[in-house]
PDB file of N, CA and C in Angstrom:
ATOM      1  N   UNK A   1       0.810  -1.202   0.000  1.00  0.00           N
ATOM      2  CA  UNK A   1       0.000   0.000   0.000  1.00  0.00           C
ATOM      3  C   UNK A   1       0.855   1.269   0.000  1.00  0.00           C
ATOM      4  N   UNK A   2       2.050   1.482   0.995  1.00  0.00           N
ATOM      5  CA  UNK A   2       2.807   2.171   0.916  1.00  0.00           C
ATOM      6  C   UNK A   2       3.264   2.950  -0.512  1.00  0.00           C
ATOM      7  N   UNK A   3       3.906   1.836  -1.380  1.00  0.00           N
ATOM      8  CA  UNK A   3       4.262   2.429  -3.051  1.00  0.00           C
ATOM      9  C   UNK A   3       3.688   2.807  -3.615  1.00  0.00           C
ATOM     10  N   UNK A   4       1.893   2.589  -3.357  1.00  0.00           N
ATOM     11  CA  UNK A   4       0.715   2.719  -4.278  1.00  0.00           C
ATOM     12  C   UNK A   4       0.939   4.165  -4.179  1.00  0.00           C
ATOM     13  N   UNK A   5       0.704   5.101  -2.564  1.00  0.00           N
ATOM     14  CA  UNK A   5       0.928   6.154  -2.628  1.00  0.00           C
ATOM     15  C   UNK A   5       1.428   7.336  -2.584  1.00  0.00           C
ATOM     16  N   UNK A   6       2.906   6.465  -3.107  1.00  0.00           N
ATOM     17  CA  UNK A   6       4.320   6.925  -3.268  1.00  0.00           C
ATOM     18  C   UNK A   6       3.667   7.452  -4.521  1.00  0.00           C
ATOM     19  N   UNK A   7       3.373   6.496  -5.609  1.00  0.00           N
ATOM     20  CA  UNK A   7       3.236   6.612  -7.010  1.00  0.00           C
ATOM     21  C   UNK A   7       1.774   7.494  -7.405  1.00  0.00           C
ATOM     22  N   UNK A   8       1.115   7.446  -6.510  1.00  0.00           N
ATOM     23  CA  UNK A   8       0.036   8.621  -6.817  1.00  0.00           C
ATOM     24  C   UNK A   8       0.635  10.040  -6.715  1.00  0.00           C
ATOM     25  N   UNK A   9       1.209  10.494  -5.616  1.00  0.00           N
ATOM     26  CA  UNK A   9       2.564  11.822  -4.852  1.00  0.00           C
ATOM     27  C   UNK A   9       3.103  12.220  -6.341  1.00  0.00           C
ATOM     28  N   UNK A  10       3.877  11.507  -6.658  1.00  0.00           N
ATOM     29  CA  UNK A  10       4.827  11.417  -8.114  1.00  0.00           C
ATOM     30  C   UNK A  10       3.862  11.590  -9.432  1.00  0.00           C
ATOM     31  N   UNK A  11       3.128  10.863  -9.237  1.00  0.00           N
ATOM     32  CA  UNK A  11       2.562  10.972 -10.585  1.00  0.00           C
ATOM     33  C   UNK A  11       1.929  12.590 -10.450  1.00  0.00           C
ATOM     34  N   UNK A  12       1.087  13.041  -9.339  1.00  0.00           N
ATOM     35  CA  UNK A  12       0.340  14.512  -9.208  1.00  0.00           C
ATOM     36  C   UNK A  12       1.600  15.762  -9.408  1.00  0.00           C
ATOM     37  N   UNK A  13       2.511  15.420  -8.934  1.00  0.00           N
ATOM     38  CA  UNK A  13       3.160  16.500  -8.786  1.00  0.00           C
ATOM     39  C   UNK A  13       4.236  16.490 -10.507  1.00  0.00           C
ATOM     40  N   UNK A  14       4.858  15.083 -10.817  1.00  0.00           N
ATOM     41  CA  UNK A  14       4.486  15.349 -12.538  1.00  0.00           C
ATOM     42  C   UNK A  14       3.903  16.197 -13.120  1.00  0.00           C
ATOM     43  N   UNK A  15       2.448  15.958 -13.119  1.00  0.00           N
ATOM     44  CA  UNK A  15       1.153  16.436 -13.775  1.00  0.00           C
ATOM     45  C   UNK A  15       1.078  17.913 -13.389  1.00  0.00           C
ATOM     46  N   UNK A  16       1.347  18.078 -12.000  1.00  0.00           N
ATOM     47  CA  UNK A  16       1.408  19.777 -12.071  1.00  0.00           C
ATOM     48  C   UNK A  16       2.289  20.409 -12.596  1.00  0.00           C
ATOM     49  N   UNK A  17       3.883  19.696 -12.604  1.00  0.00           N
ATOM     50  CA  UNK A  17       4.559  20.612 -12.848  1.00  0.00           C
ATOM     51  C   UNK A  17       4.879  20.521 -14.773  1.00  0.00           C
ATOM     52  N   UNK A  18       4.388  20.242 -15.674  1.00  0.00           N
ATOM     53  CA  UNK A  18       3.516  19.947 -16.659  1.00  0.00           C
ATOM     54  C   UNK A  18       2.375  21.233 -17.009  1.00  0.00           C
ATOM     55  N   UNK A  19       1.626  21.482 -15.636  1.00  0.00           N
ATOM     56  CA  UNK A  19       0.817  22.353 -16.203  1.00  0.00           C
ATOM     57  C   UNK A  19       1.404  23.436 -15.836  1.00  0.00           C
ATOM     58  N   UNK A  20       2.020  23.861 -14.781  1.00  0.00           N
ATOM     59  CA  UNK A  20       2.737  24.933 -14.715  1.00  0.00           C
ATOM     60  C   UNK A  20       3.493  25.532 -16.253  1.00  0.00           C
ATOM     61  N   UNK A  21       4.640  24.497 -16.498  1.00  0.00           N
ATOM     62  CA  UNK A  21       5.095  24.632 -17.648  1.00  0.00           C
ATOM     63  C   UNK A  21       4.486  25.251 -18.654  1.00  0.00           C
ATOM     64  N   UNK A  22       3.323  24.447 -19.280  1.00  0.00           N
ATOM     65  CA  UNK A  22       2.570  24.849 -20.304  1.00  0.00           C
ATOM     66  C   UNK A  22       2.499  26.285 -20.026  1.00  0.00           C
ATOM     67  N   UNK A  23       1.646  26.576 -18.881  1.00  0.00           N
ATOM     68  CA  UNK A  23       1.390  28.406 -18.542  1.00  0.00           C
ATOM     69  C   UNK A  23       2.088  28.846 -18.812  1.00  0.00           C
ATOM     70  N   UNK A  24       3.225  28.650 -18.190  1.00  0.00           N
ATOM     71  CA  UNK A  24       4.493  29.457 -18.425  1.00  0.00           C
ATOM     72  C   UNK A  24       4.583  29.885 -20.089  1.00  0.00           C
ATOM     73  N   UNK A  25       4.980  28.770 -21.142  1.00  0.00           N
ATOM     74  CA  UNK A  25       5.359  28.866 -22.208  1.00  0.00           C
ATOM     75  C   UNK A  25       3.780  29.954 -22.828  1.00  0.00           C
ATOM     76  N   UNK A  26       2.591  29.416 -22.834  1.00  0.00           N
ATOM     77  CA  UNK A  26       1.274  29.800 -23.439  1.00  0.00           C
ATOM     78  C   UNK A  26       1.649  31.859 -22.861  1.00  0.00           C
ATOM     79  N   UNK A  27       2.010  32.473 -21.560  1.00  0.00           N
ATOM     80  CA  UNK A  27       2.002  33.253 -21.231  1.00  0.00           C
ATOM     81  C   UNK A  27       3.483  34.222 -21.884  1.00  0.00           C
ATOM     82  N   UNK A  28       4.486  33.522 -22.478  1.00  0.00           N
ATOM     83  CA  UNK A  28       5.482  33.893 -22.560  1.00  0.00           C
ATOM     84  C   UNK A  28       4.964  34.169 -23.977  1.00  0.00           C
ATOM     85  N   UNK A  29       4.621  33.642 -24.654  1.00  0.00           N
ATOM     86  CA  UNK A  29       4.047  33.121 -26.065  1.00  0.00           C
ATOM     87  C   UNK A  29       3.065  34.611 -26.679  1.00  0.00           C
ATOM     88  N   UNK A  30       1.961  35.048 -25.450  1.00  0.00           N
ATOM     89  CA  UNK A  30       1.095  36.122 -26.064  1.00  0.00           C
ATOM     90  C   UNK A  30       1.671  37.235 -25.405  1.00  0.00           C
ATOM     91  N   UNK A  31       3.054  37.092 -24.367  1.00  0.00           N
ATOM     92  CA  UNK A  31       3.998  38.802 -24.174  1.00  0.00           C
ATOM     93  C   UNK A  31       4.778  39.015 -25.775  1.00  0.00           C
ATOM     94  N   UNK A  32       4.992  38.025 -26.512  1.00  0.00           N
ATOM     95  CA  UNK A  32       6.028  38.181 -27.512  1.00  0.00           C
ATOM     96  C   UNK A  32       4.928  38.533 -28.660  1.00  0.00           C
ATOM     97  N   UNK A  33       3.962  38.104 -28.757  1.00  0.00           N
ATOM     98  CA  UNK A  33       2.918  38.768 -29.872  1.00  0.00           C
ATOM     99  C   UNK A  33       2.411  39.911 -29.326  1.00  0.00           C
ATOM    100  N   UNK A  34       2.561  40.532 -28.655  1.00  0.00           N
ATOM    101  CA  UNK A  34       1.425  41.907 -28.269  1.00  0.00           C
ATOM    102  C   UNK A  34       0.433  41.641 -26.905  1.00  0.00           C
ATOM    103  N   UNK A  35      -0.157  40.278 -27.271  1.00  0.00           N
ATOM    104  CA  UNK A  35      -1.005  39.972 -26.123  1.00  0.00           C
ATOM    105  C   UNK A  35      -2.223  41.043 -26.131  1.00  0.00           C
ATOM    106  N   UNK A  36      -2.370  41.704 -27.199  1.00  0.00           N
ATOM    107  CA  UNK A  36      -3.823  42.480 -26.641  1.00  0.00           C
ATOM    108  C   UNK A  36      -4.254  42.608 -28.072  1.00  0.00           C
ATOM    109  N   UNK A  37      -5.534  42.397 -27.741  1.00  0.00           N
ATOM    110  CA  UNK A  37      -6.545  42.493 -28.901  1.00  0.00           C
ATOM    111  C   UNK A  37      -6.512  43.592 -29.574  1.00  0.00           C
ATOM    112  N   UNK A  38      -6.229  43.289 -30.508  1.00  0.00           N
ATOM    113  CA  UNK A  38      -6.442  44.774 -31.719  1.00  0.00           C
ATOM    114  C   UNK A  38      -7.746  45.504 -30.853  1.00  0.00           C
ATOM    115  N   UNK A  39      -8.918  45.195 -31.275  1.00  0.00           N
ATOM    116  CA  UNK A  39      -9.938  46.047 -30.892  1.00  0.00           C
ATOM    117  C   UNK A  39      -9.679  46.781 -29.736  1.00  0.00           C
ATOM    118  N   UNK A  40      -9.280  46.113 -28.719  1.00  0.00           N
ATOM    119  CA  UNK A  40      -8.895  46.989 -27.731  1.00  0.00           C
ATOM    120  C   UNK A  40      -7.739  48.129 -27.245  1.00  0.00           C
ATOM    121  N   UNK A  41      -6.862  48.087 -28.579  1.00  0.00           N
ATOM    122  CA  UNK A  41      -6.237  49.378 -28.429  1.00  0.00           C
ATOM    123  C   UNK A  41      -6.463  50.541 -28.747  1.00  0.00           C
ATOM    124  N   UNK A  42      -6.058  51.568 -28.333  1.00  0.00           N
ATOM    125  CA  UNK A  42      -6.455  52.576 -28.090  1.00  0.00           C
ATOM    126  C   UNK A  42      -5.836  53.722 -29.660  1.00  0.00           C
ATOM    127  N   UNK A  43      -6.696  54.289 -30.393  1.00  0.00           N
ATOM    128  CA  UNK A  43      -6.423  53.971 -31.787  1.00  0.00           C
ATOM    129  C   UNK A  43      -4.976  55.553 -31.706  1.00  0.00           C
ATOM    130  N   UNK A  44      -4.470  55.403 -32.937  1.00  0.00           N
ATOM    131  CA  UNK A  44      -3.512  56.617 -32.927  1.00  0.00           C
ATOM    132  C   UNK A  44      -3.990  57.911 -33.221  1.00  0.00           C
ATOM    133  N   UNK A  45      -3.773  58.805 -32.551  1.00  0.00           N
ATOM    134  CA  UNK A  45      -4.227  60.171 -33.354  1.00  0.00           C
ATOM    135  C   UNK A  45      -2.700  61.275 -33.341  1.00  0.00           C
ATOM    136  N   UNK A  46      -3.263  61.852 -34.009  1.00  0.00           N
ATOM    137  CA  UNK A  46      -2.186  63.229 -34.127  1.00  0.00           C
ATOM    138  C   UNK A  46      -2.782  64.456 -34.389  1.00  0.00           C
ATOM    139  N   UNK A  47      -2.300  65.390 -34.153  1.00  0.00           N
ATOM    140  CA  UNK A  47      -2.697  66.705 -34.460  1.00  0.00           C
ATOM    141  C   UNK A  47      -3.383  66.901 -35.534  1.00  0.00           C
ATOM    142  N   UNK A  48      -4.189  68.062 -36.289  1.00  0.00           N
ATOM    143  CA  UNK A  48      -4.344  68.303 -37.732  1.00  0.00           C
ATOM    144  C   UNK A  48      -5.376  69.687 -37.815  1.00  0.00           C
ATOM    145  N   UNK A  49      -4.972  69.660 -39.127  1.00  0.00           N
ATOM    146  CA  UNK A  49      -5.953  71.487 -38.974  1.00  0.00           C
ATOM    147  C   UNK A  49      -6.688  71.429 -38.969  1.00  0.00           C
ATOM    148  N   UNK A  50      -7.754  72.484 -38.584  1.00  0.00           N
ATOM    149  CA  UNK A  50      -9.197  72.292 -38.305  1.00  0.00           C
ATOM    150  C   UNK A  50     -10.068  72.369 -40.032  1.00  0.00           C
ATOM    151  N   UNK A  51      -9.733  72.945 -40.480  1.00  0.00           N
ATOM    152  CA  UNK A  51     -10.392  73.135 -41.630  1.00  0.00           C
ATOM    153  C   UNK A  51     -10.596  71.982 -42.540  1.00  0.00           C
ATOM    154  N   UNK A  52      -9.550  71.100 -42.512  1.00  0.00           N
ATOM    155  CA  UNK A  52      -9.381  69.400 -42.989  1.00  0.00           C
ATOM    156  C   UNK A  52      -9.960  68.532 -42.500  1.00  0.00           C
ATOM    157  N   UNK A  53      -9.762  68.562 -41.064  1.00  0.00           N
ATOM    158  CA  UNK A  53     -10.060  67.466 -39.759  1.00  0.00           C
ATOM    159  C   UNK A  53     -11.483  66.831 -40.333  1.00  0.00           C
ATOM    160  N   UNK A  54     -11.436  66.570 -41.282  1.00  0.00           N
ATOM    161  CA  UNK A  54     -12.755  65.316 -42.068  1.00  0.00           C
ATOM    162  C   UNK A  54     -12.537  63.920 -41.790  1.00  0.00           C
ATOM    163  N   UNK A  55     -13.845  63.145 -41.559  1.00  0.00           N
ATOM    164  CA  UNK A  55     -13.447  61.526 -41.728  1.00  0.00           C
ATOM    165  C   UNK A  55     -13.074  61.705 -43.116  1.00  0.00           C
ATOM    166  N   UNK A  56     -13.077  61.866 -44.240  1.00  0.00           N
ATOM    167  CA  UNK A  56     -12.266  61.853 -45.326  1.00  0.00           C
ATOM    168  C   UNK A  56     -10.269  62.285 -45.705  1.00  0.00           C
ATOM    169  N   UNK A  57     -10.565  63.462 -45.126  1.00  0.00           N
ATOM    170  CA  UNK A  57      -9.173  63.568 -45.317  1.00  0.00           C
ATOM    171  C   UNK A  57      -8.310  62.796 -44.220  1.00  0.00           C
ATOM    172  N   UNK A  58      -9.221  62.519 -42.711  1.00  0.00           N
ATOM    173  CA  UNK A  58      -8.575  61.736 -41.896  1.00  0.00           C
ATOM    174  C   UNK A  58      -8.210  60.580 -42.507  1.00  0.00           C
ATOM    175  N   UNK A  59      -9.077  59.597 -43.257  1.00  0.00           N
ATOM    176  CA  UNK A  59      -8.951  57.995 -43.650  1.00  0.00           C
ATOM    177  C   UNK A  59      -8.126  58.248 -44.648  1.00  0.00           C
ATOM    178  N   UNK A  60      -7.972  59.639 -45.424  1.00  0.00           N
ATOM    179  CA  UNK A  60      -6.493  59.283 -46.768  1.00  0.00           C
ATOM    180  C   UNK A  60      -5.209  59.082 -46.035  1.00  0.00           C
ATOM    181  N   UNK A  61      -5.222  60.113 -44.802  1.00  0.00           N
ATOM    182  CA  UNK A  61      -4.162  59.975 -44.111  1.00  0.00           C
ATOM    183  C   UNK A  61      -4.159  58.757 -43.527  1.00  0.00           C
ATOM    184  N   UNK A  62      -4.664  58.462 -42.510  1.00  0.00           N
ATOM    185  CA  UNK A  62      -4.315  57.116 -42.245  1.00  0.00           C
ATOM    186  C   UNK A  62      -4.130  55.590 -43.287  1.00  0.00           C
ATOM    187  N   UNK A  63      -4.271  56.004 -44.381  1.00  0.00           N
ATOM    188  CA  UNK A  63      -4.308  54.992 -45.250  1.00  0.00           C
ATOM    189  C   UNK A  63      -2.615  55.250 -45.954  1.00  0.00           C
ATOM    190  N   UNK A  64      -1.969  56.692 -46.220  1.00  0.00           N
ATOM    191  CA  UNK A  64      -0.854  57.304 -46.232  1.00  0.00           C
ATOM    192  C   UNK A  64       0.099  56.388 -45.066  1.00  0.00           C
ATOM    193  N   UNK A  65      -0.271  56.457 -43.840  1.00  0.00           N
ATOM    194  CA  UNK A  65       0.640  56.152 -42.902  1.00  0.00           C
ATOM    195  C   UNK A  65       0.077  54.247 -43.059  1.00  0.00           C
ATOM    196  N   UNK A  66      -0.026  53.916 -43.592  1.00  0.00           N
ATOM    197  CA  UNK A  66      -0.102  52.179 -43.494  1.00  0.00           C
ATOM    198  C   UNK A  66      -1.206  51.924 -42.618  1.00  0.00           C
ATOM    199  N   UNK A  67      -2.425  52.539 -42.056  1.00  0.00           N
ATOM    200  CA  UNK A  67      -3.415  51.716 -41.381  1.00  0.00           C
ATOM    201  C   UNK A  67      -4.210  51.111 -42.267  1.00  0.00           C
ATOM    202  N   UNK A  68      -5.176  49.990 -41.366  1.00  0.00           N
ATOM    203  CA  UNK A  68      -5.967  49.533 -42.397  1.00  0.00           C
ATOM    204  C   UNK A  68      -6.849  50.405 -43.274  1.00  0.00           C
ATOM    205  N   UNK A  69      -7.296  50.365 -44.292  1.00  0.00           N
ATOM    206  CA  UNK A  69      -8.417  51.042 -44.540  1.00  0.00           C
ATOM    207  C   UNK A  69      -9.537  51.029 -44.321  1.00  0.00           C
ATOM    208  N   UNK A  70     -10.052  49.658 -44.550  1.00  0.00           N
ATOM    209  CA  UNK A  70     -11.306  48.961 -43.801  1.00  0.00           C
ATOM    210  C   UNK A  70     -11.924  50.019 -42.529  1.00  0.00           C
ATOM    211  N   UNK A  71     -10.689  50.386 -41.522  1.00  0.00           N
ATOM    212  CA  UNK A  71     -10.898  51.240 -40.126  1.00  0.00           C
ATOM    213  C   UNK A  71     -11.310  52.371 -40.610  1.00  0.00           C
ATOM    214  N   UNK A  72     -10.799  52.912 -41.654  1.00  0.00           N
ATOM    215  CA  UNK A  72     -11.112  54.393 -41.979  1.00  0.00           C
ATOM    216  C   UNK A  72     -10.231  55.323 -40.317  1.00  0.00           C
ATOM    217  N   UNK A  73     -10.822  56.321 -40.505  1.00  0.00           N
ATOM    218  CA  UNK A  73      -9.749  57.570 -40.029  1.00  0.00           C
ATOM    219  C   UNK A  73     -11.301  58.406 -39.347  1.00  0.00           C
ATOM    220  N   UNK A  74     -11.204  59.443 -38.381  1.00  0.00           N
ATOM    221  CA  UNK A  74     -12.237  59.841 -37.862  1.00  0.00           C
ATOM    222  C   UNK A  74     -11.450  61.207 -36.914  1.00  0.00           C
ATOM    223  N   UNK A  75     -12.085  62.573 -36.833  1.00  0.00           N
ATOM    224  CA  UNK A  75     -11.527  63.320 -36.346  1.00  0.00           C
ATOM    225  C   UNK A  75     -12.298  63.599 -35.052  1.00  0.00           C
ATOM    226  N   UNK A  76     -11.273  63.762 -34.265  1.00  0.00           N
ATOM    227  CA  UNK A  76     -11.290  63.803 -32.321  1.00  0.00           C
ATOM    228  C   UNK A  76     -11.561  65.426 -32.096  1.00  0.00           C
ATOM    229  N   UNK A  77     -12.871  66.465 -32.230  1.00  0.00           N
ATOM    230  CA  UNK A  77     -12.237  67.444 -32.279  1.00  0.00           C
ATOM    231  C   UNK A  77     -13.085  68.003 -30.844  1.00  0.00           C
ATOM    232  N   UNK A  78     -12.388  67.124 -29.877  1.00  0.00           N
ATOM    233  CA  UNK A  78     -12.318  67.565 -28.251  1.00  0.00           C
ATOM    234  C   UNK A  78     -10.721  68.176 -28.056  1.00  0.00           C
ATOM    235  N   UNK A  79     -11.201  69.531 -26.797  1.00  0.00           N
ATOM    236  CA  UNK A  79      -9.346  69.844 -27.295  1.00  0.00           C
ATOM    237  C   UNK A  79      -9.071  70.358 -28.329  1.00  0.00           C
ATOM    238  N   UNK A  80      -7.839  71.464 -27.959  1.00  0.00           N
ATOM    239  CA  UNK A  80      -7.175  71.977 -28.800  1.00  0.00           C
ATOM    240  C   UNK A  80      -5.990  71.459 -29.363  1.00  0.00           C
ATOM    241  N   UNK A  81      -5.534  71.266 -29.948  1.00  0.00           N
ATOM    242  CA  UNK A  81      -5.911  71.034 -31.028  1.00  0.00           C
ATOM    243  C   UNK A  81      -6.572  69.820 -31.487  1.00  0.00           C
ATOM    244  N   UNK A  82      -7.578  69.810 -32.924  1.00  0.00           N
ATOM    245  CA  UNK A  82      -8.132  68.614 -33.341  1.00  0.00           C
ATOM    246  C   UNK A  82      -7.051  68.137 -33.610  1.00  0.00           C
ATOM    247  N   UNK A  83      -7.479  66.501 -33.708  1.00  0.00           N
ATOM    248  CA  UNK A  83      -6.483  65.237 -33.700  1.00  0.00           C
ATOM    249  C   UNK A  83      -7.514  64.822 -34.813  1.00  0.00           C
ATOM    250  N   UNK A  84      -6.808  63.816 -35.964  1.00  0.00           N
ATOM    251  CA  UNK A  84      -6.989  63.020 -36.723  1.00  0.00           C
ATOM    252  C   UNK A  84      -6.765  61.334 -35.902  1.00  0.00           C
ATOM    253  N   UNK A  85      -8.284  60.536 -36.008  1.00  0.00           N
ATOM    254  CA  UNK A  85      -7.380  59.089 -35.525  1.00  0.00           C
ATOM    255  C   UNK A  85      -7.691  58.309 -36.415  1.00  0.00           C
ATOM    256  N   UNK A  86      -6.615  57.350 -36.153  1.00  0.00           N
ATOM    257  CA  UNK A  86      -6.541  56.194 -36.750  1.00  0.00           C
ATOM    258  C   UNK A  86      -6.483  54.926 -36.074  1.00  0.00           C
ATOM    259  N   UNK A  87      -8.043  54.386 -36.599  1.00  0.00           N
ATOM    260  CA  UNK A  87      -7.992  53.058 -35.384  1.00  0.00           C
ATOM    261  C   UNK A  87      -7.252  51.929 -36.212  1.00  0.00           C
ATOM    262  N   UNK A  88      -6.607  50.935 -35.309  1.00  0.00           N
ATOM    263  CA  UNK A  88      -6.200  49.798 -35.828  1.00  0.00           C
ATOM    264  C   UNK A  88      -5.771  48.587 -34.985  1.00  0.00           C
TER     265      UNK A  88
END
């Protein structure tokens, strides 16, 4: 009876340290990709003149600087100065 639950001890603590592992690697895994959902970042903006500050001229620009287009471009005009953003 003794070995039986020698070998249960061994086998659990195996098995945990197994799942530990995995975490480890799965957690190391989504710090090296970004780890955060596109949708949930917080989109880019920058300054821009007021007279422009259009969802149109915003989305050429952001399409200029490599965002998606699909997102299009949208102007923030809380604050001085208006901001052009670009979600992505």
């Amino acid at each position: 009876m003794a070995l039986n639950g020698g070998w249960r001890k061994t086998f659990v603590s195996i098995l945990t340290t197994c799942f530990l592992v995995v975490v480890v690697i799965v957690s190391l895994s989504c710090e090296a990709k970004g780890g955060v959902v596109p949708r949930l970042r917080p989109p880019f903006c920058f300054p821009y003149d007021r007279e422009y500050c259009t969802p149109f001229h915003c989305g050429k620009v952001c399409q200029e600087y490599n965002f998606p287009a699909k997102n299009g471009g949208y102007c923030d005009k809380r604050g001085d100065p208006w901001k052009c953003c670009c979600p992505y």
